[in-house]
Protein backbone atom coordinates (compact mmCIF):
# COMPACT_ATOMS: atom_id res chain seq x y z
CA UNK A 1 -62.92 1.52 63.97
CA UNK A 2 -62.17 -1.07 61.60
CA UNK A 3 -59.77 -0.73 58.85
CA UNK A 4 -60.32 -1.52 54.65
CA UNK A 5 -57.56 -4.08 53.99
CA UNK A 6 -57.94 -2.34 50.33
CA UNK A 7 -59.02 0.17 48.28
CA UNK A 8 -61.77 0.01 46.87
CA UNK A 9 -61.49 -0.45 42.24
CA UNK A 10 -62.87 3.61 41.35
CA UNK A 11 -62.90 3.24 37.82
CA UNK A 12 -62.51 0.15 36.13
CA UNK A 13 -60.40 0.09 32.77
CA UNK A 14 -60.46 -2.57 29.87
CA UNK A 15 -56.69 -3.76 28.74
CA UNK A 16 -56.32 -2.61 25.25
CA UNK A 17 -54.81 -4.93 22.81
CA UNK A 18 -51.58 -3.18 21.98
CA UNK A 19 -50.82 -4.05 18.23
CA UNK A 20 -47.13 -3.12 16.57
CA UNK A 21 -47.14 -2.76 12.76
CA UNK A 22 -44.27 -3.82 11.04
CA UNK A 23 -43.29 -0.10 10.40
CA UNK A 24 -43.22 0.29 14.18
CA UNK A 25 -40.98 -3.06 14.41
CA UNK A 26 -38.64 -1.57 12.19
CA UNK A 27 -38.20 1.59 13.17
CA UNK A 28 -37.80 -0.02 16.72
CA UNK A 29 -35.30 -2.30 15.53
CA UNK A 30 -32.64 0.66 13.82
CA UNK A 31 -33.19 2.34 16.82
CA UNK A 32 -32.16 -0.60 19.28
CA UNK A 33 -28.79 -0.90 16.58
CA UNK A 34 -27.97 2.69 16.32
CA UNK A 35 -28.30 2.62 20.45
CA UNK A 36 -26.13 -0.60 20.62
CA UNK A 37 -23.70 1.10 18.04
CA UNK A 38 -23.45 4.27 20.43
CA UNK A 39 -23.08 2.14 24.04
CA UNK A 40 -20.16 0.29 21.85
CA UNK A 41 -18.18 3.39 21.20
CA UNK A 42 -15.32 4.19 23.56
CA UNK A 43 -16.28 8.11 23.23
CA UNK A 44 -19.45 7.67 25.04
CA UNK A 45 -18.41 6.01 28.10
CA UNK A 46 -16.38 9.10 28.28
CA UNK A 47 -18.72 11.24 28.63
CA UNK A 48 -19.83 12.62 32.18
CA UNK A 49 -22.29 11.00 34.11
CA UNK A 50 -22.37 8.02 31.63
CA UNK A 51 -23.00 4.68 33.80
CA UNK A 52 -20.61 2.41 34.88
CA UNK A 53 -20.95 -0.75 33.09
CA UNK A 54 -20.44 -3.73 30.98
CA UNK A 55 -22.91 -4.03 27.71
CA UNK A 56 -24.22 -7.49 28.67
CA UNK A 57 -25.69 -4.84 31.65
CA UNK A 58 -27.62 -2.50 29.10
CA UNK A 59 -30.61 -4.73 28.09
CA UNK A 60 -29.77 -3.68 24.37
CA UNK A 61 -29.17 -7.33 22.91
């Protein structure tokens, strides 16, 4: 019995245009500083379970 070498599409999807207003950039960028602000701070590498790591690591640039 031959084999599909894929499955077949079920339901085809259009990609959406994915717009961010400027009120979305914002609030995007205080969160990526009060996030950078908190990976800075001694204290919270203290805390349990918090990842071993340098910052250059963290993607938050």
């Amino acid at each position: 019995m031959p084999r599909k070498s894929s499955q077949p599409e079920l339901i085809r999807e259009e990609c959406a245009e994915y717009q961010i207003t400027p009120e979305e950039q914002a609030r995007k960028a205080e969160y990526r500083a009060r996030l950078r602000a908190f990976l800075e701070d001694p204290a919270s590498r203290q805390i349990e379970g918090f990842p071993i790591g340098e910052n250059e690591n963290t993607g938050v640039g």
